[in-house]
Protein backbone atom coordinates (compact mmCIF):
# COMPACT_ATOMS: atom_id res chain seq x y z
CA UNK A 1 20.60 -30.37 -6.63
CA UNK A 2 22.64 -27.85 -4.47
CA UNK A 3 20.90 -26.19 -1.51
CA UNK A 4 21.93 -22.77 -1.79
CA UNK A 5 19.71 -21.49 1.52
CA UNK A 6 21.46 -18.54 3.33
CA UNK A 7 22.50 -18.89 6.59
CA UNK A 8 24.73 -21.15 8.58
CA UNK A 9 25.87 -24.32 6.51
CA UNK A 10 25.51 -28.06 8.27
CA UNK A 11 25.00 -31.79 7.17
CA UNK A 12 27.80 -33.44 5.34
CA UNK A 13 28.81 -30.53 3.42
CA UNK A 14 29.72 -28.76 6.86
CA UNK A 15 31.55 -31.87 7.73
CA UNK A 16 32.88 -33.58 4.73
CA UNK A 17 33.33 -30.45 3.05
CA UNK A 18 34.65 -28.07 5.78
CA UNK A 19 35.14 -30.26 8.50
CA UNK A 20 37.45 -32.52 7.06
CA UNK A 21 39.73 -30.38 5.26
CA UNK A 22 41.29 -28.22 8.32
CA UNK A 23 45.03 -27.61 7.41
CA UNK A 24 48.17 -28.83 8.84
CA UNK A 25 47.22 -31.03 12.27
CA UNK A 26 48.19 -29.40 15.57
CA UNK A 27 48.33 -31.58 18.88
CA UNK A 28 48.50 -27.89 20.70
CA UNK A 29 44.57 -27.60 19.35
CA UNK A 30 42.88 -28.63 21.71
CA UNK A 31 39.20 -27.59 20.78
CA UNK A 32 38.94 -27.74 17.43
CA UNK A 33 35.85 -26.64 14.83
CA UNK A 34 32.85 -28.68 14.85
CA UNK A 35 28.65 -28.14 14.32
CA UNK A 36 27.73 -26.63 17.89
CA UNK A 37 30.83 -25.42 19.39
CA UNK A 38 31.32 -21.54 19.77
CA UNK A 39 34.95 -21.28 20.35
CA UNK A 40 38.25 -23.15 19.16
CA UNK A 41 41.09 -24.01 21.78
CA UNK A 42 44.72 -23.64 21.43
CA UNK A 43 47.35 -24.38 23.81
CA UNK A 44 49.89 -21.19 23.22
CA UNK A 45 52.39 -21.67 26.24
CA UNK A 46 52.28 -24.39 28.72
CA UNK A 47 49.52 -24.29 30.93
CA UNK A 48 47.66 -21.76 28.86
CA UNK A 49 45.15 -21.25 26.29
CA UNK A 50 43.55 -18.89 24.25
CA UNK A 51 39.77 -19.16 23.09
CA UNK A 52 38.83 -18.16 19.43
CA UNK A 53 35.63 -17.41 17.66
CA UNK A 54 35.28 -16.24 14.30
CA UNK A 55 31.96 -14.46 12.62
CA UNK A 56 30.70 -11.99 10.45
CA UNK A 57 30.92 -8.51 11.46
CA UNK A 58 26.87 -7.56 11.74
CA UNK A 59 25.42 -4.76 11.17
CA UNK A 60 22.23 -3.73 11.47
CA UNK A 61 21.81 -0.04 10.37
CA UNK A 62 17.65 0.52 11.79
CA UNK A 63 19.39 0.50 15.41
CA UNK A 64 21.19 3.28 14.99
CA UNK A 65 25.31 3.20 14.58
CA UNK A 66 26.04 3.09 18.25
CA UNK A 67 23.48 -0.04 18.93
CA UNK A 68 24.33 -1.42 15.70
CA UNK A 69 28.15 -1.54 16.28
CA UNK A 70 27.49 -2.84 19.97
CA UNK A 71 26.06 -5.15 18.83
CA UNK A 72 28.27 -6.11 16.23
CA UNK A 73 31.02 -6.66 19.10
CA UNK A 74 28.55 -8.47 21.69
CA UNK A 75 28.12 -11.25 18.47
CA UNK A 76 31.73 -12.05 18.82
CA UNK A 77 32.32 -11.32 22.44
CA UNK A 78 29.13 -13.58 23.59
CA UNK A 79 30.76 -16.63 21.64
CA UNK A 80 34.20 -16.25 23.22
CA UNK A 81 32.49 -15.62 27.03
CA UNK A 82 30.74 -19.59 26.61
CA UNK A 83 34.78 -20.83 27.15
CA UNK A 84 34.84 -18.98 30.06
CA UNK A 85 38.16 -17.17 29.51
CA UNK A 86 38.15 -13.87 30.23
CA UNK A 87 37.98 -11.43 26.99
CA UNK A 88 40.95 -10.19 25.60
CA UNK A 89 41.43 -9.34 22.08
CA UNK A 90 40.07 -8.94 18.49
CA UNK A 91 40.98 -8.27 14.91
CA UNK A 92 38.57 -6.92 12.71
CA UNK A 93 37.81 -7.08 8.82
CA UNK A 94 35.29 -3.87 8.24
CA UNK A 95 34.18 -3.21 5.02
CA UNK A 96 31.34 -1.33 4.87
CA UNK A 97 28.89 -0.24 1.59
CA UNK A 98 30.77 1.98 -0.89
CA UNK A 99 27.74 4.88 -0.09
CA UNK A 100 28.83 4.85 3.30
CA UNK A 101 30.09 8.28 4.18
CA UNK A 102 33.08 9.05 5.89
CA UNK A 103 31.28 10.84 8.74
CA UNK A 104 29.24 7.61 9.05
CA UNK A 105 32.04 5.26 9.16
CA UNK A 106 33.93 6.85 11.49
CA UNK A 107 30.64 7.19 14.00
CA UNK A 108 30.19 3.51 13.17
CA UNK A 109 34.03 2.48 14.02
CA UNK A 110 34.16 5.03 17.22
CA UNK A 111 31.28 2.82 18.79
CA UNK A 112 32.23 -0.01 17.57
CA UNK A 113 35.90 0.04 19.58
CA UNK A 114 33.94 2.08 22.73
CA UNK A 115 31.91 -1.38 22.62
CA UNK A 116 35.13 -3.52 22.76
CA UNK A 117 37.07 -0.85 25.22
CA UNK A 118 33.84 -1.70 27.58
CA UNK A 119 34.59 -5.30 27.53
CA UNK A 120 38.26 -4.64 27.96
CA UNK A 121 39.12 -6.25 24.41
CA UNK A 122 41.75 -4.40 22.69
CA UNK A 123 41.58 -4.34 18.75
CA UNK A 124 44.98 -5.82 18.03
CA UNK A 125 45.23 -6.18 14.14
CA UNK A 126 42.45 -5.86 11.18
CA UNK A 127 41.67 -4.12 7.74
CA UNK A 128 39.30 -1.70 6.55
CA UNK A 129 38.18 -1.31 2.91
CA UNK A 130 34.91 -0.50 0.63
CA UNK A 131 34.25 -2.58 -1.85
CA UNK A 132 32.05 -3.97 -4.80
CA UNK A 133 29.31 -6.20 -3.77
CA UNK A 134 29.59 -5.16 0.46
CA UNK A 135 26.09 -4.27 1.47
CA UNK A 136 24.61 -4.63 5.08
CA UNK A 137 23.97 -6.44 7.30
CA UNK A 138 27.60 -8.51 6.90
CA UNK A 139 30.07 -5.87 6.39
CA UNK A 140 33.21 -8.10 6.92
CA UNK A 141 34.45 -10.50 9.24
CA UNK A 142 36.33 -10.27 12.93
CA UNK A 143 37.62 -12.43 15.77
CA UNK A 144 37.58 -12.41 19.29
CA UNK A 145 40.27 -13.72 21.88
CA UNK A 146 40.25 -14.71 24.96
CA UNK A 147 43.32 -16.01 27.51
CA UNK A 148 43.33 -17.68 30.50
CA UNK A 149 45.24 -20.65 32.65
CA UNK A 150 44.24 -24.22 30.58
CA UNK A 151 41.93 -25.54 33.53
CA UNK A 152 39.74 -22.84 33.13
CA UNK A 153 38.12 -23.08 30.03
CA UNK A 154 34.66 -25.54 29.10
CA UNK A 155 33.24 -25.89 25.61
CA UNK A 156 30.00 -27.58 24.46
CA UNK A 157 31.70 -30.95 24.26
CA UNK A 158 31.68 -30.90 28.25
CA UNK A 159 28.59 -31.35 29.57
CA UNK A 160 28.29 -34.70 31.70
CA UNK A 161 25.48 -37.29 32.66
CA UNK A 162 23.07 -35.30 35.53
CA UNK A 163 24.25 -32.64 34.98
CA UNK A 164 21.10 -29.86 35.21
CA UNK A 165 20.34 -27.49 31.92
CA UNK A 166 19.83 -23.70 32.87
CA UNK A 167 18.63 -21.36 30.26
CA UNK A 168 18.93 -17.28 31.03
CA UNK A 169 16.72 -14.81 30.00
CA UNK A 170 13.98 -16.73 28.30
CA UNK A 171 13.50 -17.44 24.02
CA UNK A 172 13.57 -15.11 21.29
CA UNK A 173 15.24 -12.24 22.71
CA UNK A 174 16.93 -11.29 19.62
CA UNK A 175 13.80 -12.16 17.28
CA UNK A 176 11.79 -10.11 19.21
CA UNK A 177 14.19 -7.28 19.47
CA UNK A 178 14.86 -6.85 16.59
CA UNK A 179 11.08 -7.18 14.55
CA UNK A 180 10.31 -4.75 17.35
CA UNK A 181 12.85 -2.00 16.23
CA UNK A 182 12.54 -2.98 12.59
CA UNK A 183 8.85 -2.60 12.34
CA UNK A 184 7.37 -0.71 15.27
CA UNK A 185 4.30 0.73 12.97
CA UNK A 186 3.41 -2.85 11.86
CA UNK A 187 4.02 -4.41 15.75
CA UNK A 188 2.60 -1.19 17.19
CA UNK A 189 -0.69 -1.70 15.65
CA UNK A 190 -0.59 -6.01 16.77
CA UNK A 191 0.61 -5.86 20.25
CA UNK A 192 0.26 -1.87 21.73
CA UNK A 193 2.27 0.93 22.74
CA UNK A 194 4.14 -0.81 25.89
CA UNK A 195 4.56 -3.99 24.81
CA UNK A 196 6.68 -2.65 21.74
CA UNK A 197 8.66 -0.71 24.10
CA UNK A 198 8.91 -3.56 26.02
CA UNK A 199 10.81 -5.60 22.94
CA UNK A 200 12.53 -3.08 21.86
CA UNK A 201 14.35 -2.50 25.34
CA UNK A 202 15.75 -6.32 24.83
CA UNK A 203 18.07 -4.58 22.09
CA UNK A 204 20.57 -4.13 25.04
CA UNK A 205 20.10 -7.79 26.52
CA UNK A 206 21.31 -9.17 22.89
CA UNK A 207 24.37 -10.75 24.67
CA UNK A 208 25.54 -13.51 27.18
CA UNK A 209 28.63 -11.86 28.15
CA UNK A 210 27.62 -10.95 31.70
CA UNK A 211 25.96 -14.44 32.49
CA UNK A 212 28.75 -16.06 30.97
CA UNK A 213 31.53 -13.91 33.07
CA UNK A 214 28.60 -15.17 36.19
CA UNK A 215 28.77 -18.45 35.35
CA UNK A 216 32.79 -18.60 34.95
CA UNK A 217 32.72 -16.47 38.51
CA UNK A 218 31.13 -19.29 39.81
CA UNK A 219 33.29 -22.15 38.73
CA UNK A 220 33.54 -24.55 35.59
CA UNK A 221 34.00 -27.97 35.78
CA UNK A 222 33.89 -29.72 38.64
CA UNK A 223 33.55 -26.51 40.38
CA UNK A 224 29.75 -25.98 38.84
CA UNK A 225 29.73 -24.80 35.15
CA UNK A 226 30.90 -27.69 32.49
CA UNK A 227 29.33 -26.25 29.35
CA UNK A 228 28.01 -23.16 27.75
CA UNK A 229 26.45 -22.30 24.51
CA UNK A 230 24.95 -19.15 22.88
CA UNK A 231 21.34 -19.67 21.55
CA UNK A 232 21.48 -18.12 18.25
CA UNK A 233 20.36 -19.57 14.72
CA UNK A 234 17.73 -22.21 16.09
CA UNK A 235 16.66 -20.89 18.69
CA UNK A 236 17.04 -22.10 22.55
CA UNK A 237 15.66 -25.63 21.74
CA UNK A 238 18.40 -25.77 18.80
CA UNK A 239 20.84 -24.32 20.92
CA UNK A 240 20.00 -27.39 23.55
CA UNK A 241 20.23 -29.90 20.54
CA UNK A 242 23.63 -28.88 18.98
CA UNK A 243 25.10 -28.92 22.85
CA UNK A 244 23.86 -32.03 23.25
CA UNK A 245 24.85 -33.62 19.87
CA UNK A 246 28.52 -31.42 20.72
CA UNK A 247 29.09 -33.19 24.11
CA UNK A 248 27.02 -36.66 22.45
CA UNK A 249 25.05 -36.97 25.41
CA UNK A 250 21.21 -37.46 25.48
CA UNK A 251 18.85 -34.61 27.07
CA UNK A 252 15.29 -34.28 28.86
CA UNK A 253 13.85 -30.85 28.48
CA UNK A 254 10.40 -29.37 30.14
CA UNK A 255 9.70 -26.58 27.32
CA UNK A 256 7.41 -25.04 29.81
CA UNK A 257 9.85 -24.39 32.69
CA UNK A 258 11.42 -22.13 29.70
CA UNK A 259 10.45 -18.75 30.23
CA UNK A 260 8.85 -16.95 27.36
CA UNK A 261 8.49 -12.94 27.91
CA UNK A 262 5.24 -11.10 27.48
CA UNK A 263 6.42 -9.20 24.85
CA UNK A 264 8.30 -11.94 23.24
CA UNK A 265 5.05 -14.11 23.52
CA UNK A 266 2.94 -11.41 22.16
CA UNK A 267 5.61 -10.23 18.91
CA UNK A 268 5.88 -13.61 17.77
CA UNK A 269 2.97 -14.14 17.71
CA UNK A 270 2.51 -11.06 15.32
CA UNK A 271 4.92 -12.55 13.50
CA UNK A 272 3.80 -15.88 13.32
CA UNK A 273 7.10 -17.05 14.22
CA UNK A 274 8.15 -20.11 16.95
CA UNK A 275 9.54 -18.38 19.95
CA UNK A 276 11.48 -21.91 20.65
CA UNK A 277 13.09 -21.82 17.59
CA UNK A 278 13.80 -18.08 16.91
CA UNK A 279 16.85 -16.85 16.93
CA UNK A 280 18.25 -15.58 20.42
CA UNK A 281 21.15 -14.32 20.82
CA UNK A 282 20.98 -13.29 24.23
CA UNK A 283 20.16 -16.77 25.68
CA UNK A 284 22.74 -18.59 27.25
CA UNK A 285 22.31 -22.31 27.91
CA UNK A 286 24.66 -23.92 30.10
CA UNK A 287 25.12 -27.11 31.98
CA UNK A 288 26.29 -27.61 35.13
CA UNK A 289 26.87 -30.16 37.92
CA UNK A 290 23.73 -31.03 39.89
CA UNK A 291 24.74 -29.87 43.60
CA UNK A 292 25.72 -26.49 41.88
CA UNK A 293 22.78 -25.83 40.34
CA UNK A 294 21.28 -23.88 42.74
CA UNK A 295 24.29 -22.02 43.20
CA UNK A 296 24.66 -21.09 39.59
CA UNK A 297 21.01 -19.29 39.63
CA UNK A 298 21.49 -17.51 42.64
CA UNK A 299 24.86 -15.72 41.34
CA UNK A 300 22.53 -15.37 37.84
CA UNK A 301 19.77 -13.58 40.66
CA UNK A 302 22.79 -11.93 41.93
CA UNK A 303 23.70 -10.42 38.87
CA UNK A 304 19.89 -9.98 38.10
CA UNK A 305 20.29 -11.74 34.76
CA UNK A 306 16.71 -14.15 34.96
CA UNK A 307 17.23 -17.75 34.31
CA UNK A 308 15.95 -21.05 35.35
CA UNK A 309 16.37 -24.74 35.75
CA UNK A 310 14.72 -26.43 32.79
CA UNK A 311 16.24 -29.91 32.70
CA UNK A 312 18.71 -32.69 32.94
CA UNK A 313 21.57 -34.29 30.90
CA UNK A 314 21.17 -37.94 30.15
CA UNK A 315 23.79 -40.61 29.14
CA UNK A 316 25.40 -41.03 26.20
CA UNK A 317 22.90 -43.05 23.59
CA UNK A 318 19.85 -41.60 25.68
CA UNK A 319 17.15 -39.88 23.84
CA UNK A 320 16.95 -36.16 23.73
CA UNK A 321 13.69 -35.27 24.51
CA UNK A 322 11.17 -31.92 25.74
CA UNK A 323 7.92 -32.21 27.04
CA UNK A 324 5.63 -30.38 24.84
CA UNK A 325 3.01 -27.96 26.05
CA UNK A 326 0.42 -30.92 27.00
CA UNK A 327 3.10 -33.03 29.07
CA UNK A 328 3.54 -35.09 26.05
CA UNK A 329 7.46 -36.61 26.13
CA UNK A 330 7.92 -36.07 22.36
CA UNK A 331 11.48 -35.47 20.13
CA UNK A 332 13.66 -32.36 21.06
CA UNK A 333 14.65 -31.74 17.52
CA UNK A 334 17.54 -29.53 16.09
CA UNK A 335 17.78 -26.44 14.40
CA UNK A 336 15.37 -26.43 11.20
CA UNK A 337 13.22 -29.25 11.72
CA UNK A 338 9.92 -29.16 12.50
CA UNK A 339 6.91 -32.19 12.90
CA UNK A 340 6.50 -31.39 8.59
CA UNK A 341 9.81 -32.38 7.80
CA UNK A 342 9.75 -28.67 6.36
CA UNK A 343 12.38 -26.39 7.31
CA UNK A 344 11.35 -23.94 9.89
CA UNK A 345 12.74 -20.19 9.70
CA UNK A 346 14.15 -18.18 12.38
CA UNK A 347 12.87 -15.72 11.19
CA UNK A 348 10.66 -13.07 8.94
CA UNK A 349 7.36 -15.56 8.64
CA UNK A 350 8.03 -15.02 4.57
CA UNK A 351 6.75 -18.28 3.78
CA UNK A 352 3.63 -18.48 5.96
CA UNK A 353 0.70 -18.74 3.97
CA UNK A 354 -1.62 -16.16 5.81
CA UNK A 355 1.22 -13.37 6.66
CA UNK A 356 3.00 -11.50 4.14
CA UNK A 357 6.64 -10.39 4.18
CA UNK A 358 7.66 -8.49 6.66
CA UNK A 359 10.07 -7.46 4.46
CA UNK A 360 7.83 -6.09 2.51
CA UNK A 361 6.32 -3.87 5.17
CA UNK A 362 9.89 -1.41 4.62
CA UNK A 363 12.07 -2.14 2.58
CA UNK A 364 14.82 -1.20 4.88
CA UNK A 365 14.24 -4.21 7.03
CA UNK A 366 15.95 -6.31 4.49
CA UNK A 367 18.83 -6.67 6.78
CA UNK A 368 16.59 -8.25 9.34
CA UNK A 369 15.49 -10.68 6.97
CA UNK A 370 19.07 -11.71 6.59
CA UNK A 371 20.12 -11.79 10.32
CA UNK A 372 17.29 -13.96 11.13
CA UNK A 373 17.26 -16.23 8.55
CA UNK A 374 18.85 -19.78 9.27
């Protein structure tokens, strides 16, 4: 039977069916697309590269045009900052809901390139069009550039044996953001008046552009960074799994030395959702050699972006393990597993037994549902 489940594809038909059918071979690729990895690498001249990522174009219409459409841009941009290239370009596919007015759009679009103007990216090429069938949150497709000499750029298929695993801001960020914005009644009446305004000011911290941009400061390589990776469907623990299984190396995680939020702790629990496995786009988790690892947090403290130490890289063939809340040295698992064998959900608690839809609650919030669905 085909598994039709929305969200990011994986197993063999991401690699039999996607993987292995990738057009004419190129020995200038030298990053190519694979389960884990945010960004593709070609050589274009000798000596330098340019970083790709490719996603949908998000957006999210309960945060308003200007948040939404940041947004949008920091989805792309945050993938292209984990090579460590500095950002340079994009081209853009909009195409927005046929009821969109014009007035609309173009408050949409003008925020959308102030977002990329901020993050010096210039919008070099795209399309625009409504059509049958577009409805929110995907309204089209775009992707983000980035350029810089060849020795300067990492991917998840770098980390090495020792090296320590540092995780910024905490778990959840975007989960929590945006239930918090999508249903402040419903979280309002679970958690109180300043913890809700305490989730929904992580809207802005949605992205790992400026920790990424800090860790490239800092060095990559044998310098101190050697890989980064944007916690987003699965969560930070899937986020450590897929850069592990990218760079094939085993891992040893405390889950406790990963900070959770107040407010995070307290809306997912409303939600009845895993913080560890939520989607958070916002977390950066990066490896780096082990004399630079104290280096690497204090430019993070520097740049007063929180993060902290949480583990080490093992050898290839090594397990890849957490320890659970009780010191228990049990599985690290990846993105949709859980103890059950049941898929878990990054998302809306729709399945849970004891909590209805929270799409339910407004039917607005549909477009969360989506977004936070693996």
């Amino acid at each position: 039977m085909a598994n039709n489940s929305l969200g990011k594809i994986g197993g063999t038909l991401l690699t039999e069916t996607i993987l292995g059918h990738l057009g004419a071979a190129d020995p200038e690729v030298l990053a190519g697309p694979r389960a884990g990895v945010d960004v593709g690498v070609l050589r274009v001249a000798p000596g330098v590269v340019m970083a790709f990522t490719t996603d949908p174009v998000f957006v999210l219409p309960s945060l308003g045009w200007e948040q939404a459409a940041w947004f949008a841009v920091h989805i792309l941009a945050s993938d292209a900052a984990t090579s460590g290239l500095p950002l340079r370009a994009m081209s853009v596919d909009l195409n927005p809901p046929a009821e969109l007015p014009d007035e609309d759009l173009a408050t949409l679009w003008q925020a959308y390139a102030g977002a990329c103007e901020e993050l010096g990216i210039a919008v070099v090429t795209g399309h625009t069009g409504r059509y049958a069938g577009c409805t929110w949150p995907m309204v089209g497709g775009a992707t983000c550039l980035a350029l810089s000499p060849e020795n300067s750029y990492i991917t998840p298929t770098m980390a090495r044996p020792r090296d320590r695993v540092v995780v910024t801001k905490g778990a959840a960020i975007e989960a929590t953001a945006l239930l918090a914005v999508s249903f402040p009644d419903r979280l309002r009446s679970q958690v109180g008046t300043d913890m809700l305004a305490a989730a929904q000011g992580l809207v802005r911290s949605m992205t790992v552009v400026p920790e990424a941009g800090a860790a490239a400061a800092y060095g990559v390589r044998d310098a101190g960074v050697t890989a980064m990776h944007d916690a987003t469907e699965g969560g930070v623990l899937g986020g450590l799994y897929e850069l592990a299984e990218a760079s094939g190396v085993g891992l040893r995680i405390d889950r406790s030395a990963i900070p959770i939020r107040p407010e995070v702790a307290a809306v997912c629990a409303a939600a009845g959702i895993d913080p560890y496995y939520s989607i958070s786009e916002g977390t950066l988790v990066a490896t780096v050699r082990p004399q630079h690892a104290e280096g690497l947090l204090a430019a993070f403290a520097k740049a007063d972006i929180p993060a902290a130490d949480v583990g080490e890289v093992l050898i290839a063939g090594a397990a890849r393990t957490m320890l659970d809340a009780d010191g228990r040295e049990v599985a690290l698992t990846p993105r949709g597993s859980t103890p059950t064998g049941k898929r878990s959900r990054d998302c809306l608690p729709n399945e849970a037994p004891t909590t209805p839809s929270w799409a339910d609650w407004d039917p607005s919030a549909a477009a969360t549902a989506r977004r936070l669905r693996p």
